[in-house]
C-alpha atoms as a PDB file:
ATOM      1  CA  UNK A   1      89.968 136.093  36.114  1.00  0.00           C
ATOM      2  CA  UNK A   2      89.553 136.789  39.984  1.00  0.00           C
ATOM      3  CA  UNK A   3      91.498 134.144  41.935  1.00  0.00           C
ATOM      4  CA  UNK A   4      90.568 132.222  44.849  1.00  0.00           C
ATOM      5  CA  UNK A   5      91.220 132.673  48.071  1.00  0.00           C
ATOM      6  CA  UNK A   6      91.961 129.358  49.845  1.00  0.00           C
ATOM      7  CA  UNK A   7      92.077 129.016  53.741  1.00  0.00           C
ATOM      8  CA  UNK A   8      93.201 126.509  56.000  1.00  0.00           C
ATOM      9  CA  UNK A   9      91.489 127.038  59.233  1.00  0.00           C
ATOM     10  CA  UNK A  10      91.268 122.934  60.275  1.00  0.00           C
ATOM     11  CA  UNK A  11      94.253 123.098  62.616  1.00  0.00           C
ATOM     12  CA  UNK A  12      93.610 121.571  66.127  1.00  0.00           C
ATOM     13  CA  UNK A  13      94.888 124.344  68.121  1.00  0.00           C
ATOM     14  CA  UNK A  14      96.586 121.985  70.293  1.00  0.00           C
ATOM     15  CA  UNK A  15     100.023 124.384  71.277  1.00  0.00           C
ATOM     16  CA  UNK A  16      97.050 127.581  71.746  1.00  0.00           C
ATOM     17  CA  UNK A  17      94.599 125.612  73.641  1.00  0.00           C
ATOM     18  CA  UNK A  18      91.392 126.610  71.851  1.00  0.00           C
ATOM     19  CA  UNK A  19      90.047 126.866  68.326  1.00  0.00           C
ATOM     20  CA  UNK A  20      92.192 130.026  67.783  1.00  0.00           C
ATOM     21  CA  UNK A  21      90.429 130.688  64.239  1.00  0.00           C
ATOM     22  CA  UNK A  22      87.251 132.540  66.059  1.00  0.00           C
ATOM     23  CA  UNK A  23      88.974 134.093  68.553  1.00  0.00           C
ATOM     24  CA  UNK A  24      88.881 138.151  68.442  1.00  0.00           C
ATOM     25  CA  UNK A  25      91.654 140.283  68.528  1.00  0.00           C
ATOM     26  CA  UNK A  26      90.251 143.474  66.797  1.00  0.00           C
ATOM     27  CA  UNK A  27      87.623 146.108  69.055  1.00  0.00           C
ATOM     28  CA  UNK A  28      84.948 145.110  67.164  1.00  0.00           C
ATOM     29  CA  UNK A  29      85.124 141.627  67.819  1.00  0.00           C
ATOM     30  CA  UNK A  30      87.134 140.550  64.573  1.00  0.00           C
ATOM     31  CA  UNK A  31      89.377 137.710  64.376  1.00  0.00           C
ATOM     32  CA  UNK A  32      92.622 137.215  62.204  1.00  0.00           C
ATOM     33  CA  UNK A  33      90.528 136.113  59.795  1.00  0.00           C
ATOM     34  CA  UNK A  34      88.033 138.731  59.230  1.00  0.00           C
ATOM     35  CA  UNK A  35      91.626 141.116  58.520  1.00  0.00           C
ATOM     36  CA  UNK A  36      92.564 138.495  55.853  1.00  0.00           C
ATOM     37  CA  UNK A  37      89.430 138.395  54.241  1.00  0.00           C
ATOM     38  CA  UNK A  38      88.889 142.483  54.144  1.00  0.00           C
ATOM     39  CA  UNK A  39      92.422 142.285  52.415  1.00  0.00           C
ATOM     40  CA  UNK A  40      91.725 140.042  50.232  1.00  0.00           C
ATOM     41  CA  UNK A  41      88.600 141.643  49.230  1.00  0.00           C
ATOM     42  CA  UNK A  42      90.697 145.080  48.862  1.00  0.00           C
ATOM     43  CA  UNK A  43      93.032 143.246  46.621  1.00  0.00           C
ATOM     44  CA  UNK A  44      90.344 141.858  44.298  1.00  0.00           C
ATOM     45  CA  UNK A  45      90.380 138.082  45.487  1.00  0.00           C
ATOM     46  CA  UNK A  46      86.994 136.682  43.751  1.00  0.00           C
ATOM     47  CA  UNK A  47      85.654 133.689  46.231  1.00  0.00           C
ATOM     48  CA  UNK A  48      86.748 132.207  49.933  1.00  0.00           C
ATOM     49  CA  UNK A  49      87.039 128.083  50.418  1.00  0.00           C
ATOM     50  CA  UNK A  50      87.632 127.480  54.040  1.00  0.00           C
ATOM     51  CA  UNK A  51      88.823 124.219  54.938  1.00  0.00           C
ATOM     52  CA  UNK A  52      87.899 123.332  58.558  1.00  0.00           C
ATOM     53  CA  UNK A  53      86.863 120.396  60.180  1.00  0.00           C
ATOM     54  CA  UNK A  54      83.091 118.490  59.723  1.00  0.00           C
ATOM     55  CA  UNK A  55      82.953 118.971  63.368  1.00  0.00           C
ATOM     56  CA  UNK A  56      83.496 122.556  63.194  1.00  0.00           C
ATOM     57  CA  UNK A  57      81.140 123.193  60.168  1.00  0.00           C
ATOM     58  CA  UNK A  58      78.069 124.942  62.003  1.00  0.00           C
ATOM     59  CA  UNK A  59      79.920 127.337  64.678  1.00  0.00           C
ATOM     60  CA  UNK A  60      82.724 128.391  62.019  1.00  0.00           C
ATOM     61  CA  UNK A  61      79.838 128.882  59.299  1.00  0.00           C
ATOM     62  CA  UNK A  62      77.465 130.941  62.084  1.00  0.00           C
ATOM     63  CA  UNK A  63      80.555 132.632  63.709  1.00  0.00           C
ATOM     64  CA  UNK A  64      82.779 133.572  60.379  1.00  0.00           C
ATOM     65  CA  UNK A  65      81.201 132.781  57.179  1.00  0.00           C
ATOM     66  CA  UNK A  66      78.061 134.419  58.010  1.00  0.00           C
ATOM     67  CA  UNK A  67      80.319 138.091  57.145  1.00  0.00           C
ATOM     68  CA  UNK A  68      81.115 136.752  53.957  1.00  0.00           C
ATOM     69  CA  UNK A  69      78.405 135.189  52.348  1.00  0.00           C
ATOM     70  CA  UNK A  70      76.826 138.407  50.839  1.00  0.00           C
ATOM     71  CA  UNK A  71      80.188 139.824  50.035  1.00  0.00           C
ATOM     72  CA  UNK A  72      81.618 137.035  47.878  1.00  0.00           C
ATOM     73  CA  UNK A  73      81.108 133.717  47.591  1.00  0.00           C
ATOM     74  CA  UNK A  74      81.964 131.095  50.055  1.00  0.00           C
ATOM     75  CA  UNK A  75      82.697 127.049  49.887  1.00  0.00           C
ATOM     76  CA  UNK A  76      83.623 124.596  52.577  1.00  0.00           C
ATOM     77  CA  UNK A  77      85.869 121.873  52.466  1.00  0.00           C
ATOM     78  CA  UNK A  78      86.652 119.306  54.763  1.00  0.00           C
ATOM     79  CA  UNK A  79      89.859 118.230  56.355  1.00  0.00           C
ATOM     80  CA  UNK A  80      89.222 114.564  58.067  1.00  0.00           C
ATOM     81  CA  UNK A  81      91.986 111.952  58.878  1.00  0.00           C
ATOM     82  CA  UNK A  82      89.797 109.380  56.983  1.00  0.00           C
ATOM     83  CA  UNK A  83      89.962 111.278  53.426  1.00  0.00           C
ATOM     84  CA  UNK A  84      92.924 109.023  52.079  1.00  0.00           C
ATOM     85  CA  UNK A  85      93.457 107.477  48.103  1.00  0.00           C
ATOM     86  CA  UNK A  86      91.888 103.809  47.763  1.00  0.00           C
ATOM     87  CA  UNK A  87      93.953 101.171  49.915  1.00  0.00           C
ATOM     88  CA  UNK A  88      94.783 103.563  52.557  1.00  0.00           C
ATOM     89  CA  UNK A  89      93.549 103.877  56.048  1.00  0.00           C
ATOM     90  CA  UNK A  90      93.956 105.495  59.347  1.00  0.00           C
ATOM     91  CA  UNK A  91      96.586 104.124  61.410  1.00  0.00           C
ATOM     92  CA  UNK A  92      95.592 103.092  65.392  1.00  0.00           C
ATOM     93  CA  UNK A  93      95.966 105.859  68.076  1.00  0.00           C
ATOM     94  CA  UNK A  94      96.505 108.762  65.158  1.00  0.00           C
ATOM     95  CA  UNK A  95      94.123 112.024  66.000  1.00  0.00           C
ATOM     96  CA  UNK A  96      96.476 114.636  63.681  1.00  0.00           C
ATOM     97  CA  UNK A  97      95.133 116.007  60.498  1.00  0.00           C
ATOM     98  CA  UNK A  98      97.646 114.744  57.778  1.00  0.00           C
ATOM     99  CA  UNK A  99      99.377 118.267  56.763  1.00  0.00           C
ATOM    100  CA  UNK A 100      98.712 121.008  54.598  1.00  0.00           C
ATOM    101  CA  UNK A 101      99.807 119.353  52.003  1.00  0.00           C
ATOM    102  CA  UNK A 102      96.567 117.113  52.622  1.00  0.00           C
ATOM    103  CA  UNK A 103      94.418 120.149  53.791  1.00  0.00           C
ATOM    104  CA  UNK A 104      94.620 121.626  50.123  1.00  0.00           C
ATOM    105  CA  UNK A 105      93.758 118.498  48.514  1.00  0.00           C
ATOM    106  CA  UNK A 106      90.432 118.657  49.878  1.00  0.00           C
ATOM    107  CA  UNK A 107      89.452 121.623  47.948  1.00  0.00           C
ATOM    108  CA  UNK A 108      90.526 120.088  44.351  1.00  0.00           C
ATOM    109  CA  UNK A 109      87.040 119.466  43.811  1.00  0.00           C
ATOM    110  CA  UNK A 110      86.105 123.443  44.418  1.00  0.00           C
ATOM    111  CA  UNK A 111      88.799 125.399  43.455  1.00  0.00           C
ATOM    112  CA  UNK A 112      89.178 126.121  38.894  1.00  0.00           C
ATOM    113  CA  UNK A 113      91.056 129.139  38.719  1.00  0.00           C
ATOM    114  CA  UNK A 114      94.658 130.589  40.033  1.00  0.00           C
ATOM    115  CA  UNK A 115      94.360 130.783  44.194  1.00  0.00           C
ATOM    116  CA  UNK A 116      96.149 132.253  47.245  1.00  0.00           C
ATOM    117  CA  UNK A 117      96.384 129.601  50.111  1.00  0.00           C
ATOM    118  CA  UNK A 118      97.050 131.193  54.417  1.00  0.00           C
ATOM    119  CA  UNK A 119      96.947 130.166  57.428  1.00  0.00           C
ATOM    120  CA  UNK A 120      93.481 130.912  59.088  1.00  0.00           C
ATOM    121  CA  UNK A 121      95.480 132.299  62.213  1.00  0.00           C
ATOM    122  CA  UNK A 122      98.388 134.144  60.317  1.00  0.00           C
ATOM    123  CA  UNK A 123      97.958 138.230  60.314  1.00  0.00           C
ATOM    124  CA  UNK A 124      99.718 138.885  56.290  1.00  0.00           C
ATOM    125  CA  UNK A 125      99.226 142.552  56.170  1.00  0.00           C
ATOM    126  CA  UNK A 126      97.015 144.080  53.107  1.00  0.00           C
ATOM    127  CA  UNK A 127     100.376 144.749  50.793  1.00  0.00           C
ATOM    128  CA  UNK A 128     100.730 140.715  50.694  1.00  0.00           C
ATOM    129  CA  UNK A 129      97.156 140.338  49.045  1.00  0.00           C
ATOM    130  CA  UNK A 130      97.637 143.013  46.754  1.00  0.00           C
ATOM    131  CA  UNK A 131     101.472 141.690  45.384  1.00  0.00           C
ATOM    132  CA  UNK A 132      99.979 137.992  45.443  1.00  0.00           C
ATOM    133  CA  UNK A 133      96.747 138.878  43.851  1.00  0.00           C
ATOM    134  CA  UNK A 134      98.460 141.094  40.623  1.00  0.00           C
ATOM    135  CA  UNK A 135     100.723 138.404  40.174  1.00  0.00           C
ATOM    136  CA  UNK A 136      97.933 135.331  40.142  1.00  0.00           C
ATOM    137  CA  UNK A 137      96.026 137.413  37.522  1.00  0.00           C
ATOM    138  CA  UNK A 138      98.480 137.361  35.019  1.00  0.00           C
ATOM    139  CA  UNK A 139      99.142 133.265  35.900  1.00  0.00           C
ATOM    140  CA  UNK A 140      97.312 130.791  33.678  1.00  0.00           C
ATOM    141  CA  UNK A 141      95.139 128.448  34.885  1.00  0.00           C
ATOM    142  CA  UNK A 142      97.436 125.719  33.512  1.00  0.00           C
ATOM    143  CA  UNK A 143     100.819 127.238  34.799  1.00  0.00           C
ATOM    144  CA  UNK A 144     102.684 124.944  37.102  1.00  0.00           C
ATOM    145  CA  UNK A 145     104.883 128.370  37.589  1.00  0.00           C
ATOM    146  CA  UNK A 146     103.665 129.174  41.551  1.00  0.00           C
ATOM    147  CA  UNK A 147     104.813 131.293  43.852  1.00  0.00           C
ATOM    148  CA  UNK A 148     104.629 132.521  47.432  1.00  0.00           C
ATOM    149  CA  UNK A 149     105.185 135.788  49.540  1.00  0.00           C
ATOM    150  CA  UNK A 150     108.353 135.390  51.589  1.00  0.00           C
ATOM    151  CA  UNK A 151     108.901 137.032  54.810  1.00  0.00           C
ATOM    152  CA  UNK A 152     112.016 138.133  56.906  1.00  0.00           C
ATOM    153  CA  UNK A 153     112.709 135.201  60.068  1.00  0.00           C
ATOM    154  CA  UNK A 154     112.880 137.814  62.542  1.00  0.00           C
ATOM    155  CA  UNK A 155     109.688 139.416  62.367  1.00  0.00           C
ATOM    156  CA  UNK A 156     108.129 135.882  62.760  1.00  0.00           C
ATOM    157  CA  UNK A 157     109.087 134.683  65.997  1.00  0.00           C
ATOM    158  CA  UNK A 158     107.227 134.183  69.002  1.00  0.00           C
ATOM    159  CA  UNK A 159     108.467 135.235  72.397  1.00  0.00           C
ATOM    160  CA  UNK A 160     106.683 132.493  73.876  1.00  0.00           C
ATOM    161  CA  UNK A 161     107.714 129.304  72.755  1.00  0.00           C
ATOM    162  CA  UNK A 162     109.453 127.998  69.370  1.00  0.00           C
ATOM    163  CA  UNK A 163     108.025 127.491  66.073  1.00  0.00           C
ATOM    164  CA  UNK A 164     108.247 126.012  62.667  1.00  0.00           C
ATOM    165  CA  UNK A 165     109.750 127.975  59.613  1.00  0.00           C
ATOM    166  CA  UNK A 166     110.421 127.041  56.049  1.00  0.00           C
ATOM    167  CA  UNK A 167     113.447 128.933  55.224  1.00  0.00           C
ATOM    168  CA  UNK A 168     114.122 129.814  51.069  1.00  0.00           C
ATOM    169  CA  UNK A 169     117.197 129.583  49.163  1.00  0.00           C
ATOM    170  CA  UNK A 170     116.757 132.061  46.535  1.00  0.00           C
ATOM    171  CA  UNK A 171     118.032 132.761  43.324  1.00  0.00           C
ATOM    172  CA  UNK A 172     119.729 136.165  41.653  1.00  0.00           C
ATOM    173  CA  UNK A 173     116.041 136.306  39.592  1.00  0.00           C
ATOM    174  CA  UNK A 174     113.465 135.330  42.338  1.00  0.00           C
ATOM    175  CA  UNK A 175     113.062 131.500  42.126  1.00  0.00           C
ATOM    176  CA  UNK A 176     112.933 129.272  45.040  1.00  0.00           C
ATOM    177  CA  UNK A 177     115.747 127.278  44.428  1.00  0.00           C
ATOM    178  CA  UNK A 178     115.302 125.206  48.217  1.00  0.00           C
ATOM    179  CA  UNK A 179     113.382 125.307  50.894  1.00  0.00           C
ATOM    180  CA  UNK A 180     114.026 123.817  54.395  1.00  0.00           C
ATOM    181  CA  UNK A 181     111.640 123.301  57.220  1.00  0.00           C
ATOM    182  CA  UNK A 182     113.021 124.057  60.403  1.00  0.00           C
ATOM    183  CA  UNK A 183     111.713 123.282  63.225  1.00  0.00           C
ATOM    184  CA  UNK A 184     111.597 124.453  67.274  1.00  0.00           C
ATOM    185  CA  UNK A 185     113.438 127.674  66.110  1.00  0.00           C
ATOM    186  CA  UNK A 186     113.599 129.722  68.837  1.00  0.00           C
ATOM    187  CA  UNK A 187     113.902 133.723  68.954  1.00  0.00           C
ATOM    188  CA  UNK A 188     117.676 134.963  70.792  1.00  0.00           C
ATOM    189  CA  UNK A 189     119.082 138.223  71.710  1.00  0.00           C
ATOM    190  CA  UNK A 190     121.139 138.473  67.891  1.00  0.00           C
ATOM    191  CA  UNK A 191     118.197 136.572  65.616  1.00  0.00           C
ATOM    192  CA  UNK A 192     117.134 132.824  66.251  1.00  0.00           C
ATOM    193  CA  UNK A 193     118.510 129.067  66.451  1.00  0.00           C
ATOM    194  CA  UNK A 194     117.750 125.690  66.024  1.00  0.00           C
ATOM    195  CA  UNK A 195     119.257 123.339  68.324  1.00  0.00           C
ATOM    196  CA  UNK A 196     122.889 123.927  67.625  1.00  0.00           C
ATOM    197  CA  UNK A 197     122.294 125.720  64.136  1.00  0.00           C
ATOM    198  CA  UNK A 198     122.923 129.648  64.441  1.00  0.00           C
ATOM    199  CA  UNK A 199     120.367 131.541  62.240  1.00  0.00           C
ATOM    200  CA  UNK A 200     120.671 135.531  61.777  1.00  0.00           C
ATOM    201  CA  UNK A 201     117.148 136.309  62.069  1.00  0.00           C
ATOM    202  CA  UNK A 202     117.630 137.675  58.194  1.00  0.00           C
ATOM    203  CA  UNK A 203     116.358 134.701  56.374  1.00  0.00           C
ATOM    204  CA  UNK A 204     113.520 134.486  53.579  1.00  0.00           C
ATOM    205  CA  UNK A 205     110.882 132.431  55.182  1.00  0.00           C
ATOM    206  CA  UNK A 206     107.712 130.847  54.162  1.00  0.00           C
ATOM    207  CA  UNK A 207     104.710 131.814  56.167  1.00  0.00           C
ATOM    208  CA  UNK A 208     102.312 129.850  54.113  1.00  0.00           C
ATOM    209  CA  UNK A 209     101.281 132.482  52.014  1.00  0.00           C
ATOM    210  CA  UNK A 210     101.456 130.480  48.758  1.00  0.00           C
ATOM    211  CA  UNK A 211      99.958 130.795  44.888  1.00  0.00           C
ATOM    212  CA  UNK A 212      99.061 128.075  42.979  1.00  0.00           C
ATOM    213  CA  UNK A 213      97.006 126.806  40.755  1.00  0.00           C
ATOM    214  CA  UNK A 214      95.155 123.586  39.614  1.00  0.00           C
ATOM    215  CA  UNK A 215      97.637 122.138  38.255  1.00  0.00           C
ATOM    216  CA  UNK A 216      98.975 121.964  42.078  1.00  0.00           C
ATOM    217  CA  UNK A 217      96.431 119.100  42.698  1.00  0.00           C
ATOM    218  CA  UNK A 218      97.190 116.118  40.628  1.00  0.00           C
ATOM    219  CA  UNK A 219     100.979 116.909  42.347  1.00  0.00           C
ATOM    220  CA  UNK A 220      99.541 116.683  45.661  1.00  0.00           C
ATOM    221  CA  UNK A 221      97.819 113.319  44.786  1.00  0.00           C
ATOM    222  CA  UNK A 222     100.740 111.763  43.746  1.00  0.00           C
ATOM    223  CA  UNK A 223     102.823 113.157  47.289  1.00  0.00           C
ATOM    224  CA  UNK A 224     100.103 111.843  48.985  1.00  0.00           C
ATOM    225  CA  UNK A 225     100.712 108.431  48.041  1.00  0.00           C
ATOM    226  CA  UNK A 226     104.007 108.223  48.110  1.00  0.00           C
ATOM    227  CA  UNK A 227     103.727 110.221  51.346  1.00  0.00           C
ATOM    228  CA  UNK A 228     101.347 107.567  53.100  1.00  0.00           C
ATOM    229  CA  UNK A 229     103.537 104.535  51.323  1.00  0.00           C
ATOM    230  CA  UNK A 230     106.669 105.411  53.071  1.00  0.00           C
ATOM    231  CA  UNK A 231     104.724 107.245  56.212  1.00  0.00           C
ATOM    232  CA  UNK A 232     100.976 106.332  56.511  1.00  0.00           C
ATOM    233  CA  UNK A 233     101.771 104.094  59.318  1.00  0.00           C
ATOM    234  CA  UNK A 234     103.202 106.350  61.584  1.00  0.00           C
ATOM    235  CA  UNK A 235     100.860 108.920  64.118  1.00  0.00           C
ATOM    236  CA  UNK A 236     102.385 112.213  63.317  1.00  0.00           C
ATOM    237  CA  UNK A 237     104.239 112.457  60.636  1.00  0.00           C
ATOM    238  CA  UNK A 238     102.365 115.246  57.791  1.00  0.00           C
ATOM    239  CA  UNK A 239     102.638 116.085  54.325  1.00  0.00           C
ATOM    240  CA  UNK A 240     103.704 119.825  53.974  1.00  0.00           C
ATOM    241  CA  UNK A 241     103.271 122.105  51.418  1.00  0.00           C
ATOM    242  CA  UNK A 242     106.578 123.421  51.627  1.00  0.00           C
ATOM    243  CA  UNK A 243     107.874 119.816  51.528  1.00  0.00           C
ATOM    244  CA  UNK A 244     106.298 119.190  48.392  1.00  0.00           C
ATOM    245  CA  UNK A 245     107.211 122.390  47.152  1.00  0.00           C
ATOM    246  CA  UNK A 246     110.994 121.842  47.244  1.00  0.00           C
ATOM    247  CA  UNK A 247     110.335 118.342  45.621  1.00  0.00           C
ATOM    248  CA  UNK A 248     108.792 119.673  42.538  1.00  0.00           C
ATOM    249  CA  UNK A 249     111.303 122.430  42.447  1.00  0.00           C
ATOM    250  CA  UNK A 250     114.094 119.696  42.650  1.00  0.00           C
ATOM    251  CA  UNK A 251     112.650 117.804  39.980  1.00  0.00           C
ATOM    252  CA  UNK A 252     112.145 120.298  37.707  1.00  0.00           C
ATOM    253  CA  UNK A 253     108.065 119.180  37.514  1.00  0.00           C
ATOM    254  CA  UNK A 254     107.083 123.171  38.922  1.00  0.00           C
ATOM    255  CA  UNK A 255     108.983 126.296  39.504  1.00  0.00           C
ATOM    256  CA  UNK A 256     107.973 129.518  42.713  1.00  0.00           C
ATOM    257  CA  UNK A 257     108.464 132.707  42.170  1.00  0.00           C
ATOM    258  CA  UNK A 258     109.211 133.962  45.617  1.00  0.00           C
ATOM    259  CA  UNK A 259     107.245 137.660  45.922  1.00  0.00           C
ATOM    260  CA  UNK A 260     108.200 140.134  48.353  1.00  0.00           C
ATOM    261  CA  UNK A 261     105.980 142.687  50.490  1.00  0.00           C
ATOM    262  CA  UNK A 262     106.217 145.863  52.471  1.00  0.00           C
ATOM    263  CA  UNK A 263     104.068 144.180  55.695  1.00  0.00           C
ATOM    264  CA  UNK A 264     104.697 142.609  58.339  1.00  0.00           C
ATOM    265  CA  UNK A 265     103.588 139.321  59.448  1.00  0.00           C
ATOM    266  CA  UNK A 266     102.253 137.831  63.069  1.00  0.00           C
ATOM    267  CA  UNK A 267     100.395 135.429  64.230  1.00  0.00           C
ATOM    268  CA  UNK A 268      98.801 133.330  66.838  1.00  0.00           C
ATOM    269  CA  UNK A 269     100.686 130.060  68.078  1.00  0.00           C
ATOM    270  CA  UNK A 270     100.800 130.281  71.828  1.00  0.00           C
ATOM    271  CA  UNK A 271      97.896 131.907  73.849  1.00  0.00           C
ATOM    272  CA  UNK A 272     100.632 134.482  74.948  1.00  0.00           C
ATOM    273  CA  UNK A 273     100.560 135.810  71.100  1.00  0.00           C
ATOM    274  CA  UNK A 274      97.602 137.162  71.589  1.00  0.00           C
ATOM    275  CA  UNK A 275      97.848 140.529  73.587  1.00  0.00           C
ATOM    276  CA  UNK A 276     100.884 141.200  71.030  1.00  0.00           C
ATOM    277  CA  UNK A 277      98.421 140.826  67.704  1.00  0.00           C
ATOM    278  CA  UNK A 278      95.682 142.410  69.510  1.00  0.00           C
ATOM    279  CA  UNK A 279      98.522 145.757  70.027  1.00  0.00           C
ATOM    280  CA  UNK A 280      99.185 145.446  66.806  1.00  0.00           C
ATOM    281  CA  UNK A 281      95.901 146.171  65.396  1.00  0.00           C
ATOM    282  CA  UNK A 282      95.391 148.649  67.297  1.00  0.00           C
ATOM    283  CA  UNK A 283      98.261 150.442  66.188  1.00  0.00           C
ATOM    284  CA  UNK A 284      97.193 149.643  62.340  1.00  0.00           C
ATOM    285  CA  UNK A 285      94.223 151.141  63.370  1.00  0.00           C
ATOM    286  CA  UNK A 286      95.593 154.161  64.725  1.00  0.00           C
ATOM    287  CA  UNK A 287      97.417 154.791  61.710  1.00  0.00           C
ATOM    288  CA  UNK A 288      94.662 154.495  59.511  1.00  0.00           C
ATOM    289  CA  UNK A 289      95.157 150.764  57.584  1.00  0.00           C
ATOM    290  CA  UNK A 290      91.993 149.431  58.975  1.00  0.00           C
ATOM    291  CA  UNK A 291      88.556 150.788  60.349  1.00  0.00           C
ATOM    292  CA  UNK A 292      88.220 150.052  63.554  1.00  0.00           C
ATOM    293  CA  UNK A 293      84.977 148.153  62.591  1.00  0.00           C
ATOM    294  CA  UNK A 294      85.828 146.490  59.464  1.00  0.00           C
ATOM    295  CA  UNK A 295      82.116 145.031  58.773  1.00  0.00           C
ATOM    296  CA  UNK A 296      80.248 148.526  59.728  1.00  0.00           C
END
């Protein structure tokens, strides 16, 4: 079975100051996510979901599903603050989405098989499709054994500002024992810190590259709850995958495999990012990864 290829591209953009998902970064006019789909495509993914927002629907579908449509098949779901279980609501003055612990949710009505799940503005390098894919095709639909691509701290920082890392305690055999969102880690001269906590810059971190399958959602509805019991009132706080990761690790109710790859990750948080993944292309390009049209 060919597994899914899930993408969360509802983010607001808020830290980038534009609707980063359709903005290009190859010479042809490709954006981050054109790359991820013509690796995923390489690596034998079978269908795309995008979930975006409602309001976004007809730009994203003319601007970046359009590609894809008579390449593979393509879904929408959408990510809206009012999308909550029965006796729930949205709490006065709150405008952010819920998490991407929420985000996936919305494609439980879409998504049968064993899927991949990225960031819509995260470059993940065509070695990380190909080690996620082979290992989703030999994962049962029924597994609750996931797994996700981990990636070294250091070669995820931003020079521009500070950012938000879940960083993996790993076993001798590969499973995510603990993982532990940091955030406002900031990039020094010797490897990174948070507030007062040193970090070496050598750390397995999540990058949302993650592989699940269906199983995944009927956890998700019941973090949801709980989440929106304890936190539904407040105006930012968000369900994270990696969050409710490390709580079905801890309870024994899931186990991750954490996968490793040759490529290198980066991505586009601050505006400033941007010449930086552009380069980087380029030099992918140059060394013969990519064409430098990838829809020709």
């Amino acid at each position: 079975m060919q597994p899914t290829l899930l993408v969360l591209a509802a983010g607001m953009g808020s830290r980038y100051g534009g609707l980063k998902q359709i903005d290009p970064v190859g010479p042809g006019g490709e954006t981050i996510i054109d790359y991820s789909l013509y690796d995923a495509l390489r690596a034998g993914f079978g269908k795309v979901v995008f979930v975006i927002r409602q309001d976004l629907e007809a730009t994203f579908r003319e601007v970046v599903g359009s590609k894809f449509e008579k390449r593979l098949p393509v879904a929408y779901a959408f990510q809206e603050l009012h999308k909550l279980p029965a006796g729930f609501s949205v709490p006065t003055g709150r405008t952010k989405p819920w998490g991407t612990g929420h985000a996936i949710l919305m494609a439980e009505d879409i998504i049968r098989e064993p899927f991949a799940m990225i960031n819509a503005d995260d470059f993940y390098g065509a070695d990380t499709f190909r080690v996620l894919a082979d290992h989703l095709r030999q994962t049962r639909t029924d597994s609750t054994d996931y797994s996700m691509v981990g990636f070294t701290l250091r070669k995820t920082l931003s020079d521009h500002g500070t950012v938000a890392r879940g960083v993996c305690q790993v076993d001798a055999t590969g499973q995510l024992q603990k993982i532990v969102e940091m955030l406002k880690i900031e990039k020094t001269p010797t490897g990174a810190r948070q507030g007062d906590t040193i970090l070496t810059g050598d750390e397995a971190v999540s990058m949302n590259f993650w592989g699940f399958t269906p199983t995944l959602f009927q956890h998700l509805r019941r973090e949801l709850e709980l989440f929106l019991k304890n936190h539904g009132h407040e105006e930012k706080s968000e369900l994270l995958i990696p969050t409710v990761i490390n709580t079905l690790v801890n309870q024994g109710r899931a186990k991750c495999q954490v996968l490793r790859t040759t490529s290198s990750w980066f991505g586009v948080t601050y505006k400033e990012d941007r010449p930086i993944v552009v380069e980087n292309i380029r030099q992918l390009i140059e060394h013969g990864d990519y064409p430098a049209k990838l829809w020709a």
